[in-house]
C-alpha atoms as a PDB file:
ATOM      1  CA  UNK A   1      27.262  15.471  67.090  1.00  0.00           C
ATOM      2  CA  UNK A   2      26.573  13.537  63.855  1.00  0.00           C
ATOM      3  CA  UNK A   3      24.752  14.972  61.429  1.00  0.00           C
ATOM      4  CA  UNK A   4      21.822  13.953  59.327  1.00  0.00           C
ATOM      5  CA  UNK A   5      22.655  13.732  55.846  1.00  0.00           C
ATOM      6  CA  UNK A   6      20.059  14.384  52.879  1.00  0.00           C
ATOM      7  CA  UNK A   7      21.142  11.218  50.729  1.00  0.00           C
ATOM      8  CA  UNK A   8      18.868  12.213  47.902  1.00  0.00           C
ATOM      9  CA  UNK A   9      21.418  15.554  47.366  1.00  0.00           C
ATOM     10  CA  UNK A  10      23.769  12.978  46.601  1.00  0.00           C
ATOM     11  CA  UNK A  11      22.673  11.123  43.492  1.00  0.00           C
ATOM     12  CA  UNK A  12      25.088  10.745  40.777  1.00  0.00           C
ATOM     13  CA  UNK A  13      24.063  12.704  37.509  1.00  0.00           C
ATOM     14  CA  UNK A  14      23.054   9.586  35.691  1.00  0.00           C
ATOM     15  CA  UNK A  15      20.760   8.862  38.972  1.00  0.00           C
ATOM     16  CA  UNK A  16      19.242  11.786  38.320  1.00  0.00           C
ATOM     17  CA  UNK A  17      18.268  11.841  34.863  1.00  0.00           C
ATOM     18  CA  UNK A  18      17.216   8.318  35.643  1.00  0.00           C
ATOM     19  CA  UNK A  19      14.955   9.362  37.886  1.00  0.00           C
ATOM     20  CA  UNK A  20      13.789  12.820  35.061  1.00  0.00           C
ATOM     21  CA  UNK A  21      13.244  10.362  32.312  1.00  0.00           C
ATOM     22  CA  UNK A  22      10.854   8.175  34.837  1.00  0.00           C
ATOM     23  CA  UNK A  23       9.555  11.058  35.291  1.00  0.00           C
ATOM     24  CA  UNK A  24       8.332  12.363  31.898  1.00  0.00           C
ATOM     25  CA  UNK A  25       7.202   8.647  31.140  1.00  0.00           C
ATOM     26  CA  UNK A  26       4.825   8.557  33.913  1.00  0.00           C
ATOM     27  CA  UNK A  27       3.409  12.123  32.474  1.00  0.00           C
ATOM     28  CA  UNK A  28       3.220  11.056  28.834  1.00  0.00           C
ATOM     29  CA  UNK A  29       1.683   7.610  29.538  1.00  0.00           C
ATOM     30  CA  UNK A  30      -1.159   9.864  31.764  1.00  0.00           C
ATOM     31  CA  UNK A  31      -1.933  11.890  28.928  1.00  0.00           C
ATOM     32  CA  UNK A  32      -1.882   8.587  26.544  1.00  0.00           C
ATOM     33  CA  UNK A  33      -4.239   7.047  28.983  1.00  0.00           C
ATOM     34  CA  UNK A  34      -6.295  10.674  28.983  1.00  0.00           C
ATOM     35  CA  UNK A  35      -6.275  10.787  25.063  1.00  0.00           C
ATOM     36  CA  UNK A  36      -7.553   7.224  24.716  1.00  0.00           C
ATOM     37  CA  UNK A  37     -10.190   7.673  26.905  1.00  0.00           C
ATOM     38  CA  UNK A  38     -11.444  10.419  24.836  1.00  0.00           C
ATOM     39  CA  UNK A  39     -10.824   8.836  21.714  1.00  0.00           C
ATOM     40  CA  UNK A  40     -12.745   6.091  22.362  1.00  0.00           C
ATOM     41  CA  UNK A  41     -15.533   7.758  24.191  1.00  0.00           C
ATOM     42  CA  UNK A  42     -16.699   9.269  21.100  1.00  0.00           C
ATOM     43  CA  UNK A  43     -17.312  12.654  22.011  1.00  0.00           C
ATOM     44  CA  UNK A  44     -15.931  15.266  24.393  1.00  0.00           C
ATOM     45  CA  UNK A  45     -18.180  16.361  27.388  1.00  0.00           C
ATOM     46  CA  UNK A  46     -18.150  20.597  27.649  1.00  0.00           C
ATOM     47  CA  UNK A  47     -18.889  23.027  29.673  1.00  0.00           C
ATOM     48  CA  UNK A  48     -19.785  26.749  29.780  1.00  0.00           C
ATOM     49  CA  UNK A  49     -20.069  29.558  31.842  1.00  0.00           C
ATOM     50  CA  UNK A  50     -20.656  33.459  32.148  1.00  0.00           C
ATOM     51  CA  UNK A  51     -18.403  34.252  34.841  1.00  0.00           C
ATOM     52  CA  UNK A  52     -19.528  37.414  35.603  1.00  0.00           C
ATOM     53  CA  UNK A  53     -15.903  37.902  37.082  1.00  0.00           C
ATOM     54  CA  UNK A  54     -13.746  34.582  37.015  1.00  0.00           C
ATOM     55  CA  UNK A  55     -11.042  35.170  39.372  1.00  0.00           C
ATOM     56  CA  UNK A  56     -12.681  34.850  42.362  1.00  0.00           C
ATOM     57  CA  UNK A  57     -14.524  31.989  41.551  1.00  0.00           C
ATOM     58  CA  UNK A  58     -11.890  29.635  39.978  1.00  0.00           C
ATOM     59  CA  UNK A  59     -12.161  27.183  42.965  1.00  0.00           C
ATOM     60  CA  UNK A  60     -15.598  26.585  41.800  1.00  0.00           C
ATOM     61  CA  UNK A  61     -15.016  26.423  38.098  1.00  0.00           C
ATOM     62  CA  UNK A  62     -12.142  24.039  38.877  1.00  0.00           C
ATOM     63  CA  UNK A  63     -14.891  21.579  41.034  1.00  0.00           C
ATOM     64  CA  UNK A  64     -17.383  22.155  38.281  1.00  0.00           C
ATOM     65  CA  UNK A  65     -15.268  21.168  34.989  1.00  0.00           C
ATOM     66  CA  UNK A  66     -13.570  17.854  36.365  1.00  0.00           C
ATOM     67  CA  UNK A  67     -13.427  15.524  33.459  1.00  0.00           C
ATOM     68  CA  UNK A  68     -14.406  18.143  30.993  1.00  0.00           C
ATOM     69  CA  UNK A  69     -12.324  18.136  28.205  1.00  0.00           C
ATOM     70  CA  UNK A  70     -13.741  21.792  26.688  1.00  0.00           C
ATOM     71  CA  UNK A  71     -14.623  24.668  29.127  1.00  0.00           C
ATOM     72  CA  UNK A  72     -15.800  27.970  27.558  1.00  0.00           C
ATOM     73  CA  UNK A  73     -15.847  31.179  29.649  1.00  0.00           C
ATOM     74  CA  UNK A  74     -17.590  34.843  29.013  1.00  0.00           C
ATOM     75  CA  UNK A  75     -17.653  37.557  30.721  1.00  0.00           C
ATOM     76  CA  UNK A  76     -14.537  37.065  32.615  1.00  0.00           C
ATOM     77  CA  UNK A  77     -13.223  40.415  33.484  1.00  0.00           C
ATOM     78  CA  UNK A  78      -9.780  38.797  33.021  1.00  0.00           C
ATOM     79  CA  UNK A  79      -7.395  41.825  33.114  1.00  0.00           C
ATOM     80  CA  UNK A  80      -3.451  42.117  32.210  1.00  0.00           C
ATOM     81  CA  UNK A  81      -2.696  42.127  35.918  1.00  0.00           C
ATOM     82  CA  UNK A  82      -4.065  38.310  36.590  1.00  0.00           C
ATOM     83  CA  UNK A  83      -1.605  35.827  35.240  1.00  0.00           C
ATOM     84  CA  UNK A  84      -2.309  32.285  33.107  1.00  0.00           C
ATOM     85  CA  UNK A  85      -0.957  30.769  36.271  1.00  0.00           C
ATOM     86  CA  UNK A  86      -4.041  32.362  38.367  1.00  0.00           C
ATOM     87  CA  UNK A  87      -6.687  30.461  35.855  1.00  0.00           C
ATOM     88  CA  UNK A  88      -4.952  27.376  35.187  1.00  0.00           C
ATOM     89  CA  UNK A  89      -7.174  24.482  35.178  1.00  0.00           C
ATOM     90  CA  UNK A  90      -5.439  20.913  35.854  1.00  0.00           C
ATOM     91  CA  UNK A  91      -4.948  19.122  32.544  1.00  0.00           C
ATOM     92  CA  UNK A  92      -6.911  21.530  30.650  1.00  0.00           C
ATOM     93  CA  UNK A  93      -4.494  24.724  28.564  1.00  0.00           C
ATOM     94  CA  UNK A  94      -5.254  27.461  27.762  1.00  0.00           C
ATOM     95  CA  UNK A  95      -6.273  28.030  24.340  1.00  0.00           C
ATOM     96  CA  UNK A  96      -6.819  31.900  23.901  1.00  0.00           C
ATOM     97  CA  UNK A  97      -7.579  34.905  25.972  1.00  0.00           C
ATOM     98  CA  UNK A  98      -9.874  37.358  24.143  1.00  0.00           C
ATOM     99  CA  UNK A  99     -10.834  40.027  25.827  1.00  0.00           C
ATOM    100  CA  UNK A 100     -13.340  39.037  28.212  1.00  0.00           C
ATOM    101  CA  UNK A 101     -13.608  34.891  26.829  1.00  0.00           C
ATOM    102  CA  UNK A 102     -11.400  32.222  27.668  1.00  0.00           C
ATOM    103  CA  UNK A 103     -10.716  29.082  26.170  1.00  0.00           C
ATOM    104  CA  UNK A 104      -9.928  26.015  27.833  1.00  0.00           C
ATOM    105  CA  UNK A 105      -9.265  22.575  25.783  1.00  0.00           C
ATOM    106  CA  UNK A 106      -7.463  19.560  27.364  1.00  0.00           C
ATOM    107  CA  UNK A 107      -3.872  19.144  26.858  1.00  0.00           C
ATOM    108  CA  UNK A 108      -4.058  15.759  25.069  1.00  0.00           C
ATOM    109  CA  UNK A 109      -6.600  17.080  22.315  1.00  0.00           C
ATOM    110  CA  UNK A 110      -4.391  18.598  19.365  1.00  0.00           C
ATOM    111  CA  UNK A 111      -5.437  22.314  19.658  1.00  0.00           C
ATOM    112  CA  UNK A 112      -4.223  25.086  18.506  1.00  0.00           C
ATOM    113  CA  UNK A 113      -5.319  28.957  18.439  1.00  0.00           C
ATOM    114  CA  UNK A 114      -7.226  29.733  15.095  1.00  0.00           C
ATOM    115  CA  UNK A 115      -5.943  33.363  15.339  1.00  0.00           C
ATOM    116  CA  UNK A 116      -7.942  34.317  11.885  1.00  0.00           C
ATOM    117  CA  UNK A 117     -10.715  33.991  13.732  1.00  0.00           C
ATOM    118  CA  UNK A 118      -9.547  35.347  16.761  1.00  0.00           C
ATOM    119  CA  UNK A 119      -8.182  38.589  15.135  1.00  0.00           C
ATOM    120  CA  UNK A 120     -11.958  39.401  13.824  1.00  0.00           C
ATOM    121  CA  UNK A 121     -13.020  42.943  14.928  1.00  0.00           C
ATOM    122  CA  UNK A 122     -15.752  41.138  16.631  1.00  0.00           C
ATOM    123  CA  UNK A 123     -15.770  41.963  20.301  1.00  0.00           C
ATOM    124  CA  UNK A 124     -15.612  39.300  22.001  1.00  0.00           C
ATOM    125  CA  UNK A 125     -14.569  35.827  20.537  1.00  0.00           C
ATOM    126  CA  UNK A 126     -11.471  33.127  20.660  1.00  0.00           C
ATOM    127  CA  UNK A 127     -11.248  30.018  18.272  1.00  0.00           C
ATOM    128  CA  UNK A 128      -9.248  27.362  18.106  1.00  0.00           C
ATOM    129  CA  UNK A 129      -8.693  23.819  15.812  1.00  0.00           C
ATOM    130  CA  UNK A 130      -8.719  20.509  16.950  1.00  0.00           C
ATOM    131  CA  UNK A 131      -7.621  17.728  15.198  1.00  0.00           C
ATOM    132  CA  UNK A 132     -10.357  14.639  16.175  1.00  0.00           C
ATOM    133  CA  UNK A 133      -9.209  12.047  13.686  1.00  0.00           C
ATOM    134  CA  UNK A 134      -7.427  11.671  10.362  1.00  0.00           C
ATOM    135  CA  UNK A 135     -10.181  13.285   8.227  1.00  0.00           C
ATOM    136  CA  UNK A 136     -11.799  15.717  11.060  1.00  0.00           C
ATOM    137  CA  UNK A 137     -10.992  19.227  12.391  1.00  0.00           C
ATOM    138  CA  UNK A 138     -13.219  21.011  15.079  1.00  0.00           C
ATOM    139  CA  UNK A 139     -13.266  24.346  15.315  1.00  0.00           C
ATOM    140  CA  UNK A 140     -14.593  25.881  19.133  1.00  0.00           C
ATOM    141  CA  UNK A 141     -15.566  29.189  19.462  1.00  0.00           C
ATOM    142  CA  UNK A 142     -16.534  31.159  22.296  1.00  0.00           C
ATOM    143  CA  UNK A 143     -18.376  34.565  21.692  1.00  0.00           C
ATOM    144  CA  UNK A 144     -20.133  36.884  23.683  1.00  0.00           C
ATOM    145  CA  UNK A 145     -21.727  39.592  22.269  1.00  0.00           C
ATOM    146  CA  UNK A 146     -23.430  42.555  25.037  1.00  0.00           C
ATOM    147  CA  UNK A 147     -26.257  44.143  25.477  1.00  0.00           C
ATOM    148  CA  UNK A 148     -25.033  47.368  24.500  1.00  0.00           C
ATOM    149  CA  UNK A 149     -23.428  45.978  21.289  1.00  0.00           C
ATOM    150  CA  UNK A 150     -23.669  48.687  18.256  1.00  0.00           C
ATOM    151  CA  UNK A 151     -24.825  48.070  14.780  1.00  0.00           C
ATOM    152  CA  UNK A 152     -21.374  48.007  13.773  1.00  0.00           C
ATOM    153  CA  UNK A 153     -20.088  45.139  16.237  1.00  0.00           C
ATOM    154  CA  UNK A 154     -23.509  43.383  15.613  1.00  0.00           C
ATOM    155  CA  UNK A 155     -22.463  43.306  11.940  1.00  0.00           C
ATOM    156  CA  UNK A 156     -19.262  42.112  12.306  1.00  0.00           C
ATOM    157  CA  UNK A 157     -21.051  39.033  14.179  1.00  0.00           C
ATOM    158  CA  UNK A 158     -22.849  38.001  11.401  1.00  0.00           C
ATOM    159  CA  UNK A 159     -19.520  38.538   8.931  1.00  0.00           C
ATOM    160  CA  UNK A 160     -17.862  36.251  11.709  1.00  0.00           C
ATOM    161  CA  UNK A 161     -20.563  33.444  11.610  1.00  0.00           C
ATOM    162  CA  UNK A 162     -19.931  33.667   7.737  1.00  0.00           C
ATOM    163  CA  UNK A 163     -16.467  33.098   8.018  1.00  0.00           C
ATOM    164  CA  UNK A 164     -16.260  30.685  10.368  1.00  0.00           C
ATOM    165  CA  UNK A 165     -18.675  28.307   8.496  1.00  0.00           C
ATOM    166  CA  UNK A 166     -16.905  28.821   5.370  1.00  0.00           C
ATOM    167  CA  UNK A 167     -13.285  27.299   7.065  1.00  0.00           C
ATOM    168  CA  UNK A 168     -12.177  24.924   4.443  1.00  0.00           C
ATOM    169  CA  UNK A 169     -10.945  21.173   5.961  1.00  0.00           C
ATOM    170  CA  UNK A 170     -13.404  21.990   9.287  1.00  0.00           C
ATOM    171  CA  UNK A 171     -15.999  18.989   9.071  1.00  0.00           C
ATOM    172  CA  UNK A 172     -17.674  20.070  13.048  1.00  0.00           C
ATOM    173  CA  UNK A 173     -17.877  23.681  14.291  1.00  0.00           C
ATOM    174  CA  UNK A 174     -18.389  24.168  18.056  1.00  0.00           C
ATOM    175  CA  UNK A 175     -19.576  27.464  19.526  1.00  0.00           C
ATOM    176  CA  UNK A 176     -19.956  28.378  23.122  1.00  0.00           C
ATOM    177  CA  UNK A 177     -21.128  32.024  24.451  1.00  0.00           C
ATOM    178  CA  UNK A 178     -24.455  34.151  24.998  1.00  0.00           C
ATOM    179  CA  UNK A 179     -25.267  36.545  22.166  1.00  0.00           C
ATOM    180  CA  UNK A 180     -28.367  38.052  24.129  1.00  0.00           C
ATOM    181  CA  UNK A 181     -30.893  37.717  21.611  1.00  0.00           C
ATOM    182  CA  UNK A 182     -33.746  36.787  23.890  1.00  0.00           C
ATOM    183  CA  UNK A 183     -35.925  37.315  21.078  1.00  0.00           C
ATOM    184  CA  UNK A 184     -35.387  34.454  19.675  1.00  0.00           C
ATOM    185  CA  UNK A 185     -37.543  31.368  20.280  1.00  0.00           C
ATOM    186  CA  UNK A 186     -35.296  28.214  19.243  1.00  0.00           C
ATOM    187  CA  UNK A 187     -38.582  25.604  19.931  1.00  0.00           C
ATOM    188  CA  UNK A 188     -40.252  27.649  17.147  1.00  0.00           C
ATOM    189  CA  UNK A 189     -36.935  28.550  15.295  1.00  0.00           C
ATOM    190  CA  UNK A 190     -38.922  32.096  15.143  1.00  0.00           C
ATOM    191  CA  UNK A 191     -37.553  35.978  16.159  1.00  0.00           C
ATOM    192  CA  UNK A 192     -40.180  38.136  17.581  1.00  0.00           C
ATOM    193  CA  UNK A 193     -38.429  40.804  16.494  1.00  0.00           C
ATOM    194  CA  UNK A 194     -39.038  43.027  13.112  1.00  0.00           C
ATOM    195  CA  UNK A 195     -37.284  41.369  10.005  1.00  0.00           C
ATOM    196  CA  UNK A 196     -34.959  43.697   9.333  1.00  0.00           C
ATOM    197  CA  UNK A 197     -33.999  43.514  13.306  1.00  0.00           C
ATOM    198  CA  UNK A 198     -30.541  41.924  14.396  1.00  0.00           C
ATOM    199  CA  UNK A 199     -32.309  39.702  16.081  1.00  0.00           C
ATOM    200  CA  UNK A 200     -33.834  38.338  13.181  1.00  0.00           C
ATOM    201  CA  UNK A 201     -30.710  38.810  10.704  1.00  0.00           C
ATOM    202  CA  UNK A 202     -28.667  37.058  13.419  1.00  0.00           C
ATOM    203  CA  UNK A 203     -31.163  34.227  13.392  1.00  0.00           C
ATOM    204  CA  UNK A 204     -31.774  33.665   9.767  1.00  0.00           C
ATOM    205  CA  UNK A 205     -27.892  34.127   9.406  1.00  0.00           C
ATOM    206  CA  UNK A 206     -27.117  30.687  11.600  1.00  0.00           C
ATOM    207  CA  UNK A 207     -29.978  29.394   9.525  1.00  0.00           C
ATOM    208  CA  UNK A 208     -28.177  29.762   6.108  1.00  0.00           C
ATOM    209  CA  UNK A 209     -25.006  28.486   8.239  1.00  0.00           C
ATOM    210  CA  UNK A 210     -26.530  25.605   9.144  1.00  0.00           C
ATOM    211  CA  UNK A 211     -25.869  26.288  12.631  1.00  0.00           C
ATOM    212  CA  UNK A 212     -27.814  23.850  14.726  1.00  0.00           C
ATOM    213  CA  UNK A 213     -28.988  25.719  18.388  1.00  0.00           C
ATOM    214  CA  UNK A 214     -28.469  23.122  20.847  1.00  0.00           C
ATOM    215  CA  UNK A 215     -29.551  24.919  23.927  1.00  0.00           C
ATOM    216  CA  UNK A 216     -33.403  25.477  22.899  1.00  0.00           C
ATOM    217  CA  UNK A 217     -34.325  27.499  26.773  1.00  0.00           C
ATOM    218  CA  UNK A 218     -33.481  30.420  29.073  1.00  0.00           C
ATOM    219  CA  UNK A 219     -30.281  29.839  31.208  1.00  0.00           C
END
């Protein structure tokens, strides 16, 4: 009885890393293509989310964020027992883990983890740098800041917000999250809250930081 035989098991080394190094070109010359695309597009289309529990929804967020290059997540309930693996989105890294936020930036953006920020005793927020261009840096945030937040935490916000803005080389500053200050009216850039209220400190503190609110109703 004659046997099949599985000709690819016998390649020759050199066949082999032949075929490796065809490979890795396709791979890099996808992300080249990716990268260009975003470089000459201008701008970078994001997306956020509170989870409320991410795991179980990742089929969804993966749908939902195709051809997003940021994706910003609070609220995930991301424990030590669920693995990078488990929230991987395809072509998009990710770029820090903080407690209950996760940062997603795409592979062929020049990220990396601003861990100064990150370290902050603010609970929660993750930061990272991206390099846009020769003379630009981008820093992305995500924060989320809870309801039952103390004075102390809600302090260490606005010390964050001052930090971050003061970055030297960063010429854009990106954050994502909910700080649930409903409060605040962004239409009338007003706080319906007393002045010495977090609320109000919080808003009159992006104020100072020129900190431009870019989603001006409820979501």
């Amino acid at each position: 009885m004659k046997k099949d035989i599985d000709h690819g098991a016998q390649r020759s080394d050199s066949e082999w890393r032949e075929r490796e190094r065809s490979h890795n070109s396709g791979w890099k010359n996808c992300k080249e293509e990716r990268y260009q695309k975003l470089k000459q597009g201008g701008s970078v289309k994001r997306f956020y989310t509170n989870a409320n529990s991410v795991i179980s929804k990742m089929d969804e967020l993966r749908q939902r964020t195709k051809g997003c290059s940021v994706v910003g997540v609070t609220e995930s309930w991301a424990t030590s027992n669920i693995s990078d693996g488990e929230l991987q989105i395809e072509y998009i890294s990710i770029r820090g883990i903080g407690g209950g936020v996760i940062l997603y930036v795409d592979e062929t953006l020049n990220a990396s983890q601003c861990h100064p920020m990150t370290s902050t005793e603010f609970n929660d927020s993750v930061w990272c740098k991206v390099n846009s261009g020769e003379n630009e840096k981008i820093l992305i945030g995500v924060c989320y800041r809870c309801t039952a937040s103390n004075d102390d935490n809600n302090e260490k916000l606005l010390q964050l917000l001052d930090s971050v803005s003061n970055i030297k080389g960063i010429s854009h500053i990106l954050i994502m999250g909910d700080f649930n200050y409903p409060e605040i009216d962004y239409n009338s850039a007003m706080s319906n809250s007393s002045d010495r209220s977090h609320t109000t400190r919080f808003l009159i503190k992006t104020q100072d930081n020129f900190l431009v609110q870019n989603v001006l109703e409820a979501t």
